[in-house]
Protein backbone atom coordinates (compact mmCIF):
# COMPACT_ATOMS: atom_id res chain seq x y z
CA UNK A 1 33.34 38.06 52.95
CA UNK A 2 34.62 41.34 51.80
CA UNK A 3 36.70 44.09 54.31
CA UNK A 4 35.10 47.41 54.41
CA UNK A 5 36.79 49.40 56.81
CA UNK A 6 39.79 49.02 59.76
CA UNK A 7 38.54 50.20 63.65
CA UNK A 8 40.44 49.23 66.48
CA UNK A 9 39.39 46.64 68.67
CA UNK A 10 39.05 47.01 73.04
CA UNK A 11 41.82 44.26 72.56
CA UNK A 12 44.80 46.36 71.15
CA UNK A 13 44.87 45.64 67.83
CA UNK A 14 42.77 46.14 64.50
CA UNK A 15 40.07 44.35 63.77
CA UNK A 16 37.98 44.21 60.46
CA UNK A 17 34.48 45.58 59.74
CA UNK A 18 33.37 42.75 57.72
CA UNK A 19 29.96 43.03 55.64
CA UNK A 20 28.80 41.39 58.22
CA UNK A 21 29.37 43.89 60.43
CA UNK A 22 31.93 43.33 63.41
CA UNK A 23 31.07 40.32 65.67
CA UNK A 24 31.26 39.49 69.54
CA UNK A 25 33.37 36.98 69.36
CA UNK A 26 36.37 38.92 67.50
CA UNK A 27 37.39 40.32 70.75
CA UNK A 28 39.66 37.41 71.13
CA UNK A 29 41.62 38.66 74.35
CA UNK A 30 38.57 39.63 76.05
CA UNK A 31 37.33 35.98 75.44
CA UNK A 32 40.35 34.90 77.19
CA UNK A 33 40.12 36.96 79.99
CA UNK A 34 36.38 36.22 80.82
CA UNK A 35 37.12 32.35 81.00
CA UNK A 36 39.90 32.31 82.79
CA UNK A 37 37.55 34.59 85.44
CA UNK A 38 34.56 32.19 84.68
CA UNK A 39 36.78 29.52 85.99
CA UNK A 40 38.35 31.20 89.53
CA UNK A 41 34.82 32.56 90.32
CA UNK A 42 33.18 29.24 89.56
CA UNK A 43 35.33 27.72 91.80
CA UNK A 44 35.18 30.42 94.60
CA UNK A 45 31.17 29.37 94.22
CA UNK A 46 31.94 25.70 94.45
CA UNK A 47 33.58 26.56 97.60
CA UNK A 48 31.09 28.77 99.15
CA UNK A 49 28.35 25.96 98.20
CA UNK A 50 30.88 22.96 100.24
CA UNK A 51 31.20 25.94 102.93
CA UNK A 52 27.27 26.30 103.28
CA UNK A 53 26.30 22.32 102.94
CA UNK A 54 28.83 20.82 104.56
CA UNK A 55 27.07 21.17 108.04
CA UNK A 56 29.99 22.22 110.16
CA UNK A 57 28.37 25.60 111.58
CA UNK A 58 26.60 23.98 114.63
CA UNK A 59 27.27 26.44 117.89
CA UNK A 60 29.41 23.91 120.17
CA UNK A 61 31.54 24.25 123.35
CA UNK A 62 34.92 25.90 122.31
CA UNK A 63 36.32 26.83 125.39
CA UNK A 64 36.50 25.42 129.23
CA UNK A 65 35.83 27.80 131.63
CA UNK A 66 37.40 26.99 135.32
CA UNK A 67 37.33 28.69 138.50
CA UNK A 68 41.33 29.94 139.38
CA UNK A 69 40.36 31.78 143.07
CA UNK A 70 37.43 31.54 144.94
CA UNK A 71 36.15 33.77 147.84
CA UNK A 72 40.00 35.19 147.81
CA UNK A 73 41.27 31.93 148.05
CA UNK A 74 43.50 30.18 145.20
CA UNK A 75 41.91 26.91 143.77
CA UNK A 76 44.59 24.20 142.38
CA UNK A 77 44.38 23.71 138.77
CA UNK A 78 43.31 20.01 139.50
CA UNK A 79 40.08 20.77 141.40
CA UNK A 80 39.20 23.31 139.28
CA UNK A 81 35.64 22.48 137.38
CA UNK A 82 32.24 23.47 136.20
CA UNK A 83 30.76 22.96 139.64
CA UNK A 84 32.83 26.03 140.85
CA UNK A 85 33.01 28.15 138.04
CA UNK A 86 29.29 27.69 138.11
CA UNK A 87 29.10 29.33 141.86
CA UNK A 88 31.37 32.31 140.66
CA UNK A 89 29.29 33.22 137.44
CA UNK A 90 26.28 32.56 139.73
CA UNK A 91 27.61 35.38 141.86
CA UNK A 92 28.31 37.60 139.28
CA UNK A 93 24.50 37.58 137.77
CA UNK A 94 24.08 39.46 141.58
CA UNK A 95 25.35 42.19 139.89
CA UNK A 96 22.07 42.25 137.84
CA UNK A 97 19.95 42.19 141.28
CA UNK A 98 18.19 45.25 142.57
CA UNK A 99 20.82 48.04 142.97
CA UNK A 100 19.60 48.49 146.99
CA UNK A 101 20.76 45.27 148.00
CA UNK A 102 23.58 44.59 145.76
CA UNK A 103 25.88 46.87 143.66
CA UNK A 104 28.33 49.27 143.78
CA UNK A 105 26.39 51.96 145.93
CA UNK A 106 28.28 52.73 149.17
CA UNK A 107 25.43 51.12 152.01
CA UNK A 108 25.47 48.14 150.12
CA UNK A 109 27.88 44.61 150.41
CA UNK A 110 28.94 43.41 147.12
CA UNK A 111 29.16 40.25 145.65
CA UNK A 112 32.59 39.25 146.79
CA UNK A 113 33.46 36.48 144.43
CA UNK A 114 32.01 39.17 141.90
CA UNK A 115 34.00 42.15 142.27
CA UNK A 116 36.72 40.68 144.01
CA UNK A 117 40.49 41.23 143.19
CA UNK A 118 42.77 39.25 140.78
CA UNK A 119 41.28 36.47 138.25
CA UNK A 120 38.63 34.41 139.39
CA UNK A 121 37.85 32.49 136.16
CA UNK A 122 40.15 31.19 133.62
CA UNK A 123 39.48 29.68 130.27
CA UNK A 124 41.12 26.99 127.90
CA UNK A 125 40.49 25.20 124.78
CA UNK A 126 38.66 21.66 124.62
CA UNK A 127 40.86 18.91 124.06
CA UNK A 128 39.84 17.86 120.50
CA UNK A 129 37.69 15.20 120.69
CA UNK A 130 37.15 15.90 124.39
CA UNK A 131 33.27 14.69 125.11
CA UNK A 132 30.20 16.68 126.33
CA UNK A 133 29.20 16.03 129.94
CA UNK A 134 25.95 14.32 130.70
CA UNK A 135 24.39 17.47 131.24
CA UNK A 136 24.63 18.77 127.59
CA UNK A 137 24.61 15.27 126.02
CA UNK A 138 21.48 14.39 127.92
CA UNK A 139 18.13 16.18 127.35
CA UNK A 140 16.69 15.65 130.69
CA UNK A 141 14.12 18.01 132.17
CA UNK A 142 16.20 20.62 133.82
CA UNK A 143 18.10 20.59 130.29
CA UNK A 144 15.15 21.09 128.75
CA UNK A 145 13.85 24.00 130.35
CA UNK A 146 17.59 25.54 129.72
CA UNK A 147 17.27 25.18 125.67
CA UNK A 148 13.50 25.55 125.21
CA UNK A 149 12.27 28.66 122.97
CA UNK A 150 11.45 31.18 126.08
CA UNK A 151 9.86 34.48 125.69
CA UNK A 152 11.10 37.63 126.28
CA UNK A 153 12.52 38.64 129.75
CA UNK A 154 13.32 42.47 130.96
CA UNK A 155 13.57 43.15 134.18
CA UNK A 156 14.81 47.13 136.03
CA UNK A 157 17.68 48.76 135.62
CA UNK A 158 19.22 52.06 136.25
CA UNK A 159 22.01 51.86 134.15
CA UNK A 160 22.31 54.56 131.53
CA UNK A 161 21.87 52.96 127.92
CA UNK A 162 19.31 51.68 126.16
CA UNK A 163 17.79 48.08 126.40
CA UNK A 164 20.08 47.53 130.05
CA UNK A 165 16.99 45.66 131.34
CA UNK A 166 16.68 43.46 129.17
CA UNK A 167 18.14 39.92 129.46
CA UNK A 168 16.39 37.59 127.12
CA UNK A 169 14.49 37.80 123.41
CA UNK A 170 13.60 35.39 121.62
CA UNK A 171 13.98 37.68 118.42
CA UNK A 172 17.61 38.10 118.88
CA UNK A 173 18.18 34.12 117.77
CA UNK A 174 16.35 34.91 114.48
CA UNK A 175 18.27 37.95 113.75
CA UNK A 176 21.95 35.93 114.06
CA UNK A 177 20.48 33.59 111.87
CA UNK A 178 19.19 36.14 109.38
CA UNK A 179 23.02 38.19 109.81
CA UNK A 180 25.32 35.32 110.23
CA UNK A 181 23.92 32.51 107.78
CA UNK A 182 21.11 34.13 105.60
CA UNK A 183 22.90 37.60 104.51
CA UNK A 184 26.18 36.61 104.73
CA UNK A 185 25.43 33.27 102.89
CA UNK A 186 23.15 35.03 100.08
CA UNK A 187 25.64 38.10 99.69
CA UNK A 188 28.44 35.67 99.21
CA UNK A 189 26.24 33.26 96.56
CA UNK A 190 24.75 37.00 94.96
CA UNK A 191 28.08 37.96 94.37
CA UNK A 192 29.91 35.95 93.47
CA UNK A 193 27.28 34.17 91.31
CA UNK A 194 26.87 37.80 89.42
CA UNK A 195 30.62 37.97 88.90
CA UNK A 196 30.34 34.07 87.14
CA UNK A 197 27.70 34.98 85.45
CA UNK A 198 28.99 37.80 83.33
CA UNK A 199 32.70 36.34 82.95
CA UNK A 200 30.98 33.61 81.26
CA UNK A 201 29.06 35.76 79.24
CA UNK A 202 31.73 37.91 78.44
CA UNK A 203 33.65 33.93 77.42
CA UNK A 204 30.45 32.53 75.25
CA UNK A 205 29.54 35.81 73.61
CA UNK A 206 32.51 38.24 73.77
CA UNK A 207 32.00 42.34 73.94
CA UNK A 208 28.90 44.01 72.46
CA UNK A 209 30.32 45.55 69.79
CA UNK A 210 29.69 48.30 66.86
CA UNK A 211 28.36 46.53 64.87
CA UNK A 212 29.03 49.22 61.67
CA UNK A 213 32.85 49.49 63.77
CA UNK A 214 33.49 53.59 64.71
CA UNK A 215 32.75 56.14 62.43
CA UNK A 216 35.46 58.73 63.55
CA UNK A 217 32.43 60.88 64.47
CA UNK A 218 31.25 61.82 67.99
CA UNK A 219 27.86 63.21 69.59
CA UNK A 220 27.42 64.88 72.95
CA UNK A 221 26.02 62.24 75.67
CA UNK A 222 26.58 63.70 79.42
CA UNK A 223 27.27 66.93 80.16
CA UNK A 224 30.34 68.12 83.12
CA UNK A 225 27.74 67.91 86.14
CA UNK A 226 25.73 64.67 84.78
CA UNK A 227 29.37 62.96 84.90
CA UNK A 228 30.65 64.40 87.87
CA UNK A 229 27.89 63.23 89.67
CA UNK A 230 28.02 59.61 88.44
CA UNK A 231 31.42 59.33 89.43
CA UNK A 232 30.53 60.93 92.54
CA UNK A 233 27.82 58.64 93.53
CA UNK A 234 29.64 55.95 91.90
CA UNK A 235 33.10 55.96 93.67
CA UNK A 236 31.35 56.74 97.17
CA UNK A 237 29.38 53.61 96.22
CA UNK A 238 32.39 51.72 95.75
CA UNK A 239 33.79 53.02 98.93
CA UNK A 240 30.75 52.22 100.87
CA UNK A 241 30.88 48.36 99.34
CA UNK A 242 34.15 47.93 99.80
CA UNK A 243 34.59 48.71 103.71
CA UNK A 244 31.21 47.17 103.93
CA UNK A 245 32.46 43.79 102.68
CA UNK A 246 35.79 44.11 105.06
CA UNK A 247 32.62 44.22 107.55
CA UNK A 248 30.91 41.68 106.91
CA UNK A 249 33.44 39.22 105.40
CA UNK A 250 36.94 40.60 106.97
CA UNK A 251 37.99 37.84 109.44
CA UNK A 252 37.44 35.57 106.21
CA UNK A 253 39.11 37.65 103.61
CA UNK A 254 42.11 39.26 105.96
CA UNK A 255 43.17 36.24 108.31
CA UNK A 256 45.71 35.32 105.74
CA UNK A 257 47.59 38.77 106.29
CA UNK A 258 48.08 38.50 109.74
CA UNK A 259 45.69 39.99 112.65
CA UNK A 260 47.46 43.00 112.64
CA UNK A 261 46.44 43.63 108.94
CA UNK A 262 42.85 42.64 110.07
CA UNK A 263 42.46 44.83 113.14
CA UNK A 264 43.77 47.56 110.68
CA UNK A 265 41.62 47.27 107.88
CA UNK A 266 38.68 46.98 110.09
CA UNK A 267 39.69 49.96 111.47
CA UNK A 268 39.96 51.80 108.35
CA UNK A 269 36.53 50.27 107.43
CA UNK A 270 34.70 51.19 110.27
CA UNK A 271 35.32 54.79 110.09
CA UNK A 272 35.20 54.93 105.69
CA UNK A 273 31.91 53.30 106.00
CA UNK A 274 30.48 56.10 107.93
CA UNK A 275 32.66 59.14 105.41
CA UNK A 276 31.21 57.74 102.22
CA UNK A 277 28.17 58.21 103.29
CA UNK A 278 27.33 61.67 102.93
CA UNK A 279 29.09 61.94 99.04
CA UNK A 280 26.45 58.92 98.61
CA UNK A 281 23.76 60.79 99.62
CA UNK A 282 24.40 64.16 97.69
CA UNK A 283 25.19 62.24 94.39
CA UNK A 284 22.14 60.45 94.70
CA UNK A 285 20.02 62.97 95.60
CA UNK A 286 21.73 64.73 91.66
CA UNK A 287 21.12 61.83 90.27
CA UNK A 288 17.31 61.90 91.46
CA UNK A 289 16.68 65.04 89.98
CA UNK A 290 18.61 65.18 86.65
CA UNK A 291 17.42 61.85 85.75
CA UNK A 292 13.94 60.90 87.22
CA UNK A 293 11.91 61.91 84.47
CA UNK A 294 13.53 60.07 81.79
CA UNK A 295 14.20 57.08 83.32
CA UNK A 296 9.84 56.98 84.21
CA UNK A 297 8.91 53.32 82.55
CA UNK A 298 7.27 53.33 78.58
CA UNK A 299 6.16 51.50 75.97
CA UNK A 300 9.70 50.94 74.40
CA UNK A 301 10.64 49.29 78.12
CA UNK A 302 8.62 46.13 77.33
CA UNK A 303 10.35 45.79 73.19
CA UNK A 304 13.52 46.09 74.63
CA UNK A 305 13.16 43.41 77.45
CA UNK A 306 11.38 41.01 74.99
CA UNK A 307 14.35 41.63 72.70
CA UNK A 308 16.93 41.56 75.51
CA UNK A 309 18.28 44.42 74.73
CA UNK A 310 19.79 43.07 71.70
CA UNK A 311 23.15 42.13 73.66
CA UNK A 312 22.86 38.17 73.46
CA UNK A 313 23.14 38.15 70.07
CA UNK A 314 24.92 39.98 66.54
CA UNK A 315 21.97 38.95 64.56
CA UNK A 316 19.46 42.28 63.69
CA UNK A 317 20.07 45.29 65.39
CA UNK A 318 19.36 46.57 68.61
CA UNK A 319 15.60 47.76 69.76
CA UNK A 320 14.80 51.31 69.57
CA UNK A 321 15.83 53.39 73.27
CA UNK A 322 15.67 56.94 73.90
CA UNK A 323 18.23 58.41 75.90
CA UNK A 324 17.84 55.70 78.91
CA UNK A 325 16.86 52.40 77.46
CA UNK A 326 14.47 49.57 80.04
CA UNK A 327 18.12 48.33 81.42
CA UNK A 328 19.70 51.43 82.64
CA UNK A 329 16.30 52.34 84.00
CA UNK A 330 16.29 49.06 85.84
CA UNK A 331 19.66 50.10 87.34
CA UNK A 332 18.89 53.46 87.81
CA UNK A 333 15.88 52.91 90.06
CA UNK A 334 18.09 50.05 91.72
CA UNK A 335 19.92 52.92 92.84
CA UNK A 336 17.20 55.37 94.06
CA UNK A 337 14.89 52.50 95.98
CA UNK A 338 18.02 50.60 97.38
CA UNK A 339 20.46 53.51 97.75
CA UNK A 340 17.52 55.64 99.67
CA UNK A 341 17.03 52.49 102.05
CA UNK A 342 20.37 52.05 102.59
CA UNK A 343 20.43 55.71 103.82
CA UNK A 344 17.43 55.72 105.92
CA UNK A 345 18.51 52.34 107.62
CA UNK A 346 22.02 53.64 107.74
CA UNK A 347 21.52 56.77 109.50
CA UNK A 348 19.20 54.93 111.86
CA UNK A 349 22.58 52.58 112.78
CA UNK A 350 24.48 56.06 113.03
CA UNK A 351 22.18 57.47 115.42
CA UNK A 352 20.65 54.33 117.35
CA UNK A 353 17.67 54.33 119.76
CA UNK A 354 16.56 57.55 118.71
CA UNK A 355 13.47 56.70 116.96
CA UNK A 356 13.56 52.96 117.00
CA UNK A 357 14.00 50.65 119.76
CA UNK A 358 15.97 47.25 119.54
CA UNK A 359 13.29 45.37 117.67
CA UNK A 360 13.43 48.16 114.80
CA UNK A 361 17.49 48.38 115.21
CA UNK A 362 17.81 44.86 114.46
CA UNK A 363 15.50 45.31 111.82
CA UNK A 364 17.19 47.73 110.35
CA UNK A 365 20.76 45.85 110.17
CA UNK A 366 18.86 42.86 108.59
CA UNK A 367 18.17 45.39 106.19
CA UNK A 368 20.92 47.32 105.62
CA UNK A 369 22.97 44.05 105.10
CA UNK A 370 20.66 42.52 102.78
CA UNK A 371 20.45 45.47 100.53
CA UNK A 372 23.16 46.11 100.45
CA UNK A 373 24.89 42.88 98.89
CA UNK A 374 22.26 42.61 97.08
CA UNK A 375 23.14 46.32 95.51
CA UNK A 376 26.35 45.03 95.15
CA UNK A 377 25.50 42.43 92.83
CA UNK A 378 23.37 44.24 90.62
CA UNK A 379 26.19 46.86 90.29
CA UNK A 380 28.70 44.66 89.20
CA UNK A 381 26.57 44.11 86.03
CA UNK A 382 26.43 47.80 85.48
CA UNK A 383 30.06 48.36 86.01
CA UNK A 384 30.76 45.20 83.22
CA UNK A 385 28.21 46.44 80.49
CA UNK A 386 30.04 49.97 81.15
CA UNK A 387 33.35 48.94 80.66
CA UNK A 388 34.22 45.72 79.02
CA UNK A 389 30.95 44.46 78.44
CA UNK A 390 30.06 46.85 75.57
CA UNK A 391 32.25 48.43 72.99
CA UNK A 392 32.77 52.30 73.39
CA UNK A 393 29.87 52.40 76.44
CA UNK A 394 32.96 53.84 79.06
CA UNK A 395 33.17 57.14 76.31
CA UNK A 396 29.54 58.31 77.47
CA UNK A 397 30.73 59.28 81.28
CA UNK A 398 34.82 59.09 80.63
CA UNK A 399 34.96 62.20 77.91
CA UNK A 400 30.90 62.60 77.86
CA UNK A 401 31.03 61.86 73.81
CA UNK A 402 30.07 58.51 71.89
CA UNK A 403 30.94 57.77 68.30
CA UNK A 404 27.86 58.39 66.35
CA UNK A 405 27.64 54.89 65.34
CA UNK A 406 27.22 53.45 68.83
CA UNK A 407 24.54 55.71 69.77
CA UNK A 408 22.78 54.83 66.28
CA UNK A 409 22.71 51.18 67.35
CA UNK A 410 21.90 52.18 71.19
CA UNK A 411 19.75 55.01 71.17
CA UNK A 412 18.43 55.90 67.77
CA UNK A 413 15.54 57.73 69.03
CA UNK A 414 17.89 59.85 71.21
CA UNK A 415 20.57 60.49 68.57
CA UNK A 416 17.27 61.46 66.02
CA UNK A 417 15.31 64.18 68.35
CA UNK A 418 18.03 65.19 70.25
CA UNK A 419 20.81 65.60 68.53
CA UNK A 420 20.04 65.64 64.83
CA UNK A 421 16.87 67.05 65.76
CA UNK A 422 18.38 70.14 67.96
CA UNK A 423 20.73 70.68 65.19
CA UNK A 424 18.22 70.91 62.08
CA UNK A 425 16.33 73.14 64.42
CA UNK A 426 19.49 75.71 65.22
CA UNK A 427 20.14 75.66 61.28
């Protein structure tokens, strides 16, 4: 095997253009790196898999609750129970009764054991170990009727928000379910299982490379605005995933730091989340114009996906792509049908109740989650076939120019009838 010409290498040091052209698996340090990865995210999905199997999520009795003063009279620790603190939340629910016989209007008598002064209920951790009483170890018929799957109850209210009347729907059990287990479960296997997924490629089959290595010359990709609003779109994007994960996964994530780290990051979160909204919205919008009609689906799609795209191996050259080839279509109407649902659901959590009532609100956080991580996932394999994935792919929207020999082996119907084309034209 004969050396033909020196290029440098994404790993700091030269590397040979052999007459076979340069391989994959020369980028030695990159090889490193995407094992080592492999290896922490496979075990951060081992864990998430013991976390979801192991069968420790059921809803059980955490906390005691105990009656400290009665009717303005103070009830010794030791004959403190359920029986009492029963009569006091009883009580309380008075509150939701008719406001002309109970409330806080001034020809009415309010509860007293529900509005009364000082603390009339205190709380405290089961023992460990400590067992259910009869009542919730026992499924007799009064039990029964407690637990069973009841319809929907609403009854009247005055009170000035939306859904006040409402006290039971069945509905609301499925959508914990599908935010707490199903979303946060799948965005946390999506993830994660993406991120695994392309370290080990990145181990097994190294960078994409140039195959010919650089030729020193370099063709016009992206123009100023086409880059400014990719990074526009894209960092808002980043933004938006980011405080969305400290969301959704922030008491997991930033217990370890202390609650005041937590209650400040949430903070921070809460508020970003809503800011990077907007930037979102105008890049995409861009994006939708300046790119729509060449990313509309031809015959070259289907070559290219039977070939997969050429990356899995070094062997033959890449199929022919114009200036968007079937995978960057894929991602770019990713964006457009995901990112416009995540702004119609999102502005609809902005602005609830105002065209949607709590059926469609809940409907719309189911989707706005599940989107979303989803999003997140197929991003993360745009974001490694821009950068470390591919040799010379993070010149087309860094500096806007590509050596001539990547887009021959990337998009050689682009680089024929738009750029040598334009130019034999102008001459």
């Amino acid at each position: 095997m004969t050396e033909t010409s020196m290029h440098t290498g994404g790993t700091g040091r030269a590397q040979s253009v052999h007459d076979g052209g340069v391989r994959g698996r020369d980028f030695t340090g990159y090889r490193i790196a995407g094992a080592i990865c492999a290896v922490v995210f496979l075990f951060l999905l081992a864990w998430q898999a013991v976390y979801l199997f192991a069968g420790d999520s059921r809803t059980i009795p955490e906390v005691a609750w105990s009656a400290s003063e009665f009717n303005g009279e103070t009830v010794p620790e030791a004959d403190t129970g359920g029986t009492l603190a029963a009569e006091v939340l009883t009580e309380r629910t008075r509150l939701q009764d008719e406001r002309f016989r109970t409330g806080p209007s001034p020809e009415a008598t309010p509860p007293e054991a529900a509005l009364g002064e000082g603390e009339m209920l205190r709380t405290g951790p089961l023992d460990d170990g400590s067992r259910l009483t009869g009542a919730w170890a026992t499924l007799d018929g009064e039990t029964g009727s407690m637990l069973r799957a009841s319809d929907r109850t609403e009854g009247i209210s005055s009170l000035p928000y939306s859904n006040a009347a409402l006290f039971e729907r069945p509905f609301a059990r499925d959508w914990r379910v599908g935010i707490a287990d199903v979303v946060t479960h799948m965005g946390a296997l999506a993830i994660l299982g993406m991120a695994f997924l392309l370290s080990a490629v990145l181990a097994l089959r190294g960078r994409v490379p140039i195959r010919h290595g650089k030729s020193g010359k370099s063709v016009k990709r992206f123009g100023f605005v086409e880059r400014a609003t990719h990074w526009l779109t894209a960092l808002s994007f980043l933004g938006l995933a980011f405080t969305g994960i400290a969301i959704a996964y922030g008491e997991t994530l930033f217990v370890p730091l202390g609650e005041r780290a937590m209650g400040t990051l949430g903070w921070w979160s809460t508020w970003g989340h809503v800011l990077f909204a907007p930037t979102f919205t105008i890049g995409l919008v861009l994006m939708i114009v300046m790119w729509t009609a060449r990313n509309l689906p031809s015959k070259l799609d289907l070559n290219w996906l039977a070939q997969g795209g050429g990356f899995f191996s070094d062997e033959g050259g890449h199929p022919s792509a114009r200036k968007f080839n079937a995978g960057q279509k894929l991602i770019f109407w990713s964006a457009v049908l995901g990112g416009l649902l995540m702004i119609l659901s999102g502005v609809t959590l902005m602005f609830p109740f105002y065209w949607l009532d709590l059926g469609g609100m809940s409907w719309a956080m189911l989707i706005h989650a599940g989107i979303a991580v989803l999003l997140i996932a197929v991003f993360l394999a745009h974001i490694y076939i821009g950068s470390v994935g591919m040799q010379g792919a993070i010149d087309a929207m860094w500096g806007g120019d590509v050596d001539r020999n990547w887009a021959a082996e990337h998009h050689d119907l682009w680089l024929r009838d738009e750029v040598d084309g334009k130019k034999g034209t102008a001459q």
